[in-house]
Protein backbone atom coordinates (compact mmCIF):
# COMPACT_ATOMS: atom_id res chain seq x y z
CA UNK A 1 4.01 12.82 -9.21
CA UNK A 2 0.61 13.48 -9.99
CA UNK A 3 -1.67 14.68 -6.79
CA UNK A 4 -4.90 12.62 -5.50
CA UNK A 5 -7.20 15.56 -6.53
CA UNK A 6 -5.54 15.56 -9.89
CA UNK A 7 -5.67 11.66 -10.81
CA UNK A 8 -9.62 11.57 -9.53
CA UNK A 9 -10.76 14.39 -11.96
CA UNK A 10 -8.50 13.61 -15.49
CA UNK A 11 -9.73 11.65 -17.78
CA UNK A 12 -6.72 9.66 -17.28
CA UNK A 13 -6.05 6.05 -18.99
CA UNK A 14 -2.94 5.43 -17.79
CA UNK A 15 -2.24 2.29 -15.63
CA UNK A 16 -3.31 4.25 -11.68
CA UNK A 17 -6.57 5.20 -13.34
CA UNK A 18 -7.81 1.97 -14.45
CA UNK A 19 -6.60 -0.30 -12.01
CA UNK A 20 -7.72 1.98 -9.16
CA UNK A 21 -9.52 5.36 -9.92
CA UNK A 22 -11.71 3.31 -12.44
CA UNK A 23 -12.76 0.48 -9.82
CA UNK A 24 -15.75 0.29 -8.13
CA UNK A 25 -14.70 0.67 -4.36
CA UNK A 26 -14.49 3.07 -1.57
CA UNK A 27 -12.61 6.90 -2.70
CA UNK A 28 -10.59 6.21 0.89
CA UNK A 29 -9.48 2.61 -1.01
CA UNK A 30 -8.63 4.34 -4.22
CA UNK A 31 -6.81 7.30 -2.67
CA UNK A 32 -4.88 4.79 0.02
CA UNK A 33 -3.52 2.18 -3.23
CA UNK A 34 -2.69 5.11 -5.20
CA UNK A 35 -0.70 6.23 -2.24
CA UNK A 36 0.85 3.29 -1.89
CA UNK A 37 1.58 2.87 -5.49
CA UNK A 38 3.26 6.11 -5.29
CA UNK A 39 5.35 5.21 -2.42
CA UNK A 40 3.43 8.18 -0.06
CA UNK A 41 1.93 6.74 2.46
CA UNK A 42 3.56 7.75 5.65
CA UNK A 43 5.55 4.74 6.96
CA UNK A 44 9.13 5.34 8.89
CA UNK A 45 11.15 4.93 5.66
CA UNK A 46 8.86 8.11 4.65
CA UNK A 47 9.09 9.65 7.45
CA UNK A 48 12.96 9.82 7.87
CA UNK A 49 12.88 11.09 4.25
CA UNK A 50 11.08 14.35 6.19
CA UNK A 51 13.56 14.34 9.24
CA UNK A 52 11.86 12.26 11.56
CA UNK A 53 13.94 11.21 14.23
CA UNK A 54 12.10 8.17 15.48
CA UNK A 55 12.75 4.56 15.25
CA UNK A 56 13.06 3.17 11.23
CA UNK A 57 11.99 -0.27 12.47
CA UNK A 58 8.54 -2.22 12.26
CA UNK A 59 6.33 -2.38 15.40
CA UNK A 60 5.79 -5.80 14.62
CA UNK A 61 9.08 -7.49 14.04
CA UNK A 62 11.66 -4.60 14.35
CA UNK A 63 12.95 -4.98 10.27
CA UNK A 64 13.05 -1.45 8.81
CA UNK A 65 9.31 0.06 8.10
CA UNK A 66 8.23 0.69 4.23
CA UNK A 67 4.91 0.42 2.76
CA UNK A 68 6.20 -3.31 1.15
CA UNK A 69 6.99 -4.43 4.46
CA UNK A 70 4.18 -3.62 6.37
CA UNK A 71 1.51 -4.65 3.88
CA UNK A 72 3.30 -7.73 2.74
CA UNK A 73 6.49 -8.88 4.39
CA UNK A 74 5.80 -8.26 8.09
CA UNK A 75 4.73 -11.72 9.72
CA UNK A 76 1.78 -9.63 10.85
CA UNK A 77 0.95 -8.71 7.43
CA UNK A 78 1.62 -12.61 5.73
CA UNK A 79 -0.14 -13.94 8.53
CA UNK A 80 -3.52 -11.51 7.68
CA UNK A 81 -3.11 -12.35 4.23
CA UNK A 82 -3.13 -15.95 4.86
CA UNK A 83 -6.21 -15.48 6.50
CA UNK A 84 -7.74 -13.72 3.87
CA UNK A 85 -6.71 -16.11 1.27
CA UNK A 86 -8.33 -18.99 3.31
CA UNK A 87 -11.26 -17.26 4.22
CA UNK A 88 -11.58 -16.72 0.25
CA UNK A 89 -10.80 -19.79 -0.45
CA UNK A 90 -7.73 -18.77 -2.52
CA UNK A 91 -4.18 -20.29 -3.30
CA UNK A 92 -1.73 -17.64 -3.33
CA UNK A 93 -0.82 -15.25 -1.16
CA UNK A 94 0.17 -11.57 -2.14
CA UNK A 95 4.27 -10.91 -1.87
CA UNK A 96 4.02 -7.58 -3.14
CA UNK A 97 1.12 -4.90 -4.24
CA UNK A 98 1.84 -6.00 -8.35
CA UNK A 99 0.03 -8.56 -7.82
């Protein structure tokens, strides 16, 4: 897996650096979706991974915690996207971070 520092100073053209690395928003937005593309954020699944000995499940709705869950399949997370999509006046609402 390529590191943060890494991706932000190749002149990469894979799929990371165009979608993200390329874009024009915040670094702190680029470097959290790469994260999350590459599974590295720090959620519980993560966490256990490293020998954390804390509870796996969501502080939302008590499912098991990965970064899929608690951006998209939490009803926290579908009911923020909802919003969003309203507020935008959009259609669909995001089931996963492909799309």
């Amino acid at each position: 897996m390529k590191s943060v520092y890494n991706a932000l100073i190749m002149n990469d053209t894979g799929l990371y650096h165009i979608k993200i690395w390329k874009g024009k928003i915040p670094a702190k937005i680029k470097i959290f979706l790469w994260m999350t593309l590459n599974n590295a954020n720090l959620t519980k699944d993560n966490m256990i991974k490293r020998k954390w000995q804390g509870d796996p499940s969501c502080y939302f709705c008590n499912q098991p915690e990965s970064a899929n869950h608690l951006l998209f399949q939490c009803s926290v997370a579908k009911a923020v996207w909802a919003i969003v999509a309203i507020s935008l006046g959009a259609s669909n609402i995001p089931r996963s971070l492909d799309q």
